[in-house]
C-alpha atoms as a PDB file:
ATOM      1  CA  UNK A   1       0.000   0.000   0.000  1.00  0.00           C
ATOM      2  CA  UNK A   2       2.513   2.598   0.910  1.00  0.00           C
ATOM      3  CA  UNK A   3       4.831   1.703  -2.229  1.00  0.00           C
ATOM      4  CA  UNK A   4       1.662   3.040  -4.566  1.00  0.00           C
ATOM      5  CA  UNK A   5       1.820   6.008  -2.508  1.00  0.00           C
ATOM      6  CA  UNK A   6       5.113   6.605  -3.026  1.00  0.00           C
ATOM      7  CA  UNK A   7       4.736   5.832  -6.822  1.00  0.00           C
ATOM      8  CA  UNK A   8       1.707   7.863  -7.708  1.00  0.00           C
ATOM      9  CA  UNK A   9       2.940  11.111  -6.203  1.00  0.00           C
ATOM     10  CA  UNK A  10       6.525  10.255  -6.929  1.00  0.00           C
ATOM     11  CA  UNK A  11       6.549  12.077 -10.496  1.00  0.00           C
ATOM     12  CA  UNK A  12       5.215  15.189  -8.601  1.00  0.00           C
ATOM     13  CA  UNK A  13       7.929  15.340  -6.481  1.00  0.00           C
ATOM     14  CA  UNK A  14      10.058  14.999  -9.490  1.00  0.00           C
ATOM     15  CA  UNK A  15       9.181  18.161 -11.456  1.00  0.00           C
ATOM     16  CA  UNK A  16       9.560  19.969  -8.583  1.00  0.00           C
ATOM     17  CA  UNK A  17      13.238  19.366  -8.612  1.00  0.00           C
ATOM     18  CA  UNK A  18      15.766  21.224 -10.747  1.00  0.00           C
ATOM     19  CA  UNK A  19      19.716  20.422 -11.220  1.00  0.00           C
ATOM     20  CA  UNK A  20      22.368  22.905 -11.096  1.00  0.00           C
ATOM     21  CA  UNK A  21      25.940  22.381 -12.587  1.00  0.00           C
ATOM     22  CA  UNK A  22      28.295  24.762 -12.472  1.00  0.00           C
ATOM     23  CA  UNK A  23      32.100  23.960 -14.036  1.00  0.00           C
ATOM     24  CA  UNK A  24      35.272  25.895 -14.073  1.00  0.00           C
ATOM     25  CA  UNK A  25      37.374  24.401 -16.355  1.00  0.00           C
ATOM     26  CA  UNK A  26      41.169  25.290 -16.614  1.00  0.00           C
ATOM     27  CA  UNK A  27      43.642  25.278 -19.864  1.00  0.00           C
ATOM     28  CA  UNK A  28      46.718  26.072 -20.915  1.00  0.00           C
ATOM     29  CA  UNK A  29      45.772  25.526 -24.621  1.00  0.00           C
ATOM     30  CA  UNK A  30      42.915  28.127 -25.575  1.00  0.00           C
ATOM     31  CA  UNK A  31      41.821  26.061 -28.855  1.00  0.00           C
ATOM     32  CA  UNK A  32      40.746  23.498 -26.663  1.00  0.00           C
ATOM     33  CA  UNK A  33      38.816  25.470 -24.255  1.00  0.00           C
ATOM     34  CA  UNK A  34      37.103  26.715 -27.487  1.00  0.00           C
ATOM     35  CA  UNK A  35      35.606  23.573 -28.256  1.00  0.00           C
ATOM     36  CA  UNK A  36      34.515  23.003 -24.982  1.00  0.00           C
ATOM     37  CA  UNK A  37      32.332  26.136 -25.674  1.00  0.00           C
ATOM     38  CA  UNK A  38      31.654  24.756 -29.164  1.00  0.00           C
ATOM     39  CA  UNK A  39      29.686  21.778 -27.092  1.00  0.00           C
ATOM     40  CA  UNK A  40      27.655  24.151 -24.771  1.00  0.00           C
ATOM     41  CA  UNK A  41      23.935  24.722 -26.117  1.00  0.00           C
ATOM     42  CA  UNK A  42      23.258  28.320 -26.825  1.00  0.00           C
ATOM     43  CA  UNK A  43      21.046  28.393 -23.714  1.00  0.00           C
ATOM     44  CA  UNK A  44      23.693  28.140 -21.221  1.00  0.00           C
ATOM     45  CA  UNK A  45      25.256  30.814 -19.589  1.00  0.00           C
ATOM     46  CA  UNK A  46      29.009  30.764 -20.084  1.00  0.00           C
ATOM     47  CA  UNK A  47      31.894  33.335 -19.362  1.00  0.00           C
ATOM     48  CA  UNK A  48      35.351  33.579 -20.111  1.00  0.00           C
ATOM     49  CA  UNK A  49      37.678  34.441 -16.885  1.00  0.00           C
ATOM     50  CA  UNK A  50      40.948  36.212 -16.826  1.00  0.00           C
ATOM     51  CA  UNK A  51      43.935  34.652 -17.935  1.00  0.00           C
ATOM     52  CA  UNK A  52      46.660  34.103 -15.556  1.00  0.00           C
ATOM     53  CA  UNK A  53      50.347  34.323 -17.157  1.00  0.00           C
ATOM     54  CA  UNK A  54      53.540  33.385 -15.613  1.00  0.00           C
ATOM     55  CA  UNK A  55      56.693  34.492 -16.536  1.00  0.00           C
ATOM     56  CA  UNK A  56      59.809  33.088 -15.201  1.00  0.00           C
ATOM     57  CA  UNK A  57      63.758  33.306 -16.746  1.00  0.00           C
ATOM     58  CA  UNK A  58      66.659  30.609 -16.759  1.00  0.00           C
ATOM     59  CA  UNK A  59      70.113  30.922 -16.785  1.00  0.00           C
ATOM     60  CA  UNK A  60      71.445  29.494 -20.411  1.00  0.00           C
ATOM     61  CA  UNK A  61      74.840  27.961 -18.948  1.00  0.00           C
ATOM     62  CA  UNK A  62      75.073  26.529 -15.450  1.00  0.00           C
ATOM     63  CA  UNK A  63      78.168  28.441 -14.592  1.00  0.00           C
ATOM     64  CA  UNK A  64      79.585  32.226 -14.832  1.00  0.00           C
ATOM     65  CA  UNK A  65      77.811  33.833 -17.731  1.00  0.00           C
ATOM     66  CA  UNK A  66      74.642  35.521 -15.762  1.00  0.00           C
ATOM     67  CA  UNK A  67      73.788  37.629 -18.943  1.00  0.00           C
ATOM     68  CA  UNK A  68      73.294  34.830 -20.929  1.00  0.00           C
ATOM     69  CA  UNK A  69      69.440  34.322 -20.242  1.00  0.00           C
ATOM     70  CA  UNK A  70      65.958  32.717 -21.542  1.00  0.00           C
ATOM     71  CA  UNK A  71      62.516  33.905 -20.935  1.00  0.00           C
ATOM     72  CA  UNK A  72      59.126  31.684 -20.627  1.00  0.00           C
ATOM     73  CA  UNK A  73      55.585  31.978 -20.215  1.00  0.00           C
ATOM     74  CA  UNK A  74      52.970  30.146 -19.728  1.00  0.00           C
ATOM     75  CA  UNK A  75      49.367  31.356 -19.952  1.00  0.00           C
ATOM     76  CA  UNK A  76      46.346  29.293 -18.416  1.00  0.00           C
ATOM     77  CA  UNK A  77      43.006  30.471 -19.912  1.00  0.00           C
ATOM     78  CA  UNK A  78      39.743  29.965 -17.227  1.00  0.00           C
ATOM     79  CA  UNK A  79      36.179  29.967 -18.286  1.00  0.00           C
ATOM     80  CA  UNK A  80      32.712  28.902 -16.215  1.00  0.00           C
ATOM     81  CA  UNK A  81      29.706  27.884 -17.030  1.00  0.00           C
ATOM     82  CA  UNK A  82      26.249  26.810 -15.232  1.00  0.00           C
ATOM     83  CA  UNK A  83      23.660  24.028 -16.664  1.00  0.00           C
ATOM     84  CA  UNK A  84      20.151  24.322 -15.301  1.00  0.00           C
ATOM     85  CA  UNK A  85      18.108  21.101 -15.787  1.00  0.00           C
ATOM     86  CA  UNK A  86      14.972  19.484 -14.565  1.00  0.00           C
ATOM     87  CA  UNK A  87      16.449  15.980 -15.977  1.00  0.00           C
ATOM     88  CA  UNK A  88      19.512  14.786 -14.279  1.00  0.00           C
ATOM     89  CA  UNK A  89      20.041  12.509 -17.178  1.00  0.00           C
ATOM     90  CA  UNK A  90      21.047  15.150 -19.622  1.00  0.00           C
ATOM     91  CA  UNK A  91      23.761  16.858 -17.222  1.00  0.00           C
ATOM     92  CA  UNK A  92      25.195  13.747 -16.637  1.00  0.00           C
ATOM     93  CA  UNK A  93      25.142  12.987 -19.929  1.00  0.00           C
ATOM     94  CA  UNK A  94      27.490  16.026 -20.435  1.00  0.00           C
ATOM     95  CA  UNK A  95      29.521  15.174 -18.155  1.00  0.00           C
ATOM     96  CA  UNK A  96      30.263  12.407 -19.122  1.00  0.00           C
ATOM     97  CA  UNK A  97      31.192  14.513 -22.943  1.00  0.00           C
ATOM     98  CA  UNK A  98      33.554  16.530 -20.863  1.00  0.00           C
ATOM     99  CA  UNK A  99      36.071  13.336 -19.719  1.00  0.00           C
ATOM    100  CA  UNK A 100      37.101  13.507 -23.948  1.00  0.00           C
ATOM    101  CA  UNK A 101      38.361  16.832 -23.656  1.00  0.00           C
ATOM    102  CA  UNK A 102      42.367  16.849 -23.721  1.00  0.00           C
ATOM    103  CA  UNK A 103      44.375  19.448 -21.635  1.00  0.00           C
ATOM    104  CA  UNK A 104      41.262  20.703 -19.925  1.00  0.00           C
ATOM    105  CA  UNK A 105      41.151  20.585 -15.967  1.00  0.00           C
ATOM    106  CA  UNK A 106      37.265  20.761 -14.491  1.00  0.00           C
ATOM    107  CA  UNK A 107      36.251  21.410 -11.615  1.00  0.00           C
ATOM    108  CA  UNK A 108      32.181  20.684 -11.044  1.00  0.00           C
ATOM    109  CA  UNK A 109      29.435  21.897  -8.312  1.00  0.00           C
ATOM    110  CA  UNK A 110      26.426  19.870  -8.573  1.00  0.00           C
ATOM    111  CA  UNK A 111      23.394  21.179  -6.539  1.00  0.00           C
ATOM    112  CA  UNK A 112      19.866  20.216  -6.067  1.00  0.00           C
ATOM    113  CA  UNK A 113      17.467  22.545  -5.373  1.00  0.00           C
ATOM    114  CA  UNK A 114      12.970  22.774  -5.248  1.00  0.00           C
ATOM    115  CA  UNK A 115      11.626  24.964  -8.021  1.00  0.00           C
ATOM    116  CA  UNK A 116       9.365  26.628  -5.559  1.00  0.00           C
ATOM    117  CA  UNK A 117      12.121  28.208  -3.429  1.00  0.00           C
ATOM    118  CA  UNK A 118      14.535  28.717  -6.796  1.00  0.00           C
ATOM    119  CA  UNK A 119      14.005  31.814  -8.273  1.00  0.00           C
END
């Protein structure tokens, strides 16, 4: 008896629900953060964040000649992005796209909040 409770108002309870994701995602190779952006639906709010560069120098020889030098730098672009969904299928789903992406680094929030209070 209480399992068809349960069942019947189950699919209520299941609208009421919507899925947040929210992903920063880290690269040192900006052609592949712009296919990660390439994969986003137009619906989704994405940003680019600022680019952190480091610069750093090295001595050419290992002994005496200190005016002998090389300069680097690397550059690590940052973007974010938030996925609103009432289906948890499709975020995961994306997800699971984002594990194919080389050089990227992610870093995901997943939250689950009740329409009513969501706003």
């Amino acid at each position: 008896m209480f399992i068809k409770y349960v069942v019947k108002y189950m699919p209520k309870y299941k609208k009421s629900i919507i899925y947040i994701c929210k992903v920063w995602s880290v690269s040192t190779d900006f052609k592949s953060l712009n296919y990660l952006s390439l994969l986003l639906p137009l619906s989704i709010y994405s940003t680019g964040l600022s680019t952190k560069i480091k610069r750093f120098t090295l001595l050419r020889s290992p002994l005496g000649n200190k005016a002998s030098k090389d300069q680097f730098e690397r550059r690590e672009y940052r973007s974010y992005f938030t996925i609103k969904s009432q289906s948890s299928s499709k975020i995961l789903a994306f997800l699971d796209i984002l594990k194919y992406l080389n050089g990227v680094k992610f870093k995901v929030v997943l939250q689950e909040k009740n329409i009513n209070n969501y706003k």
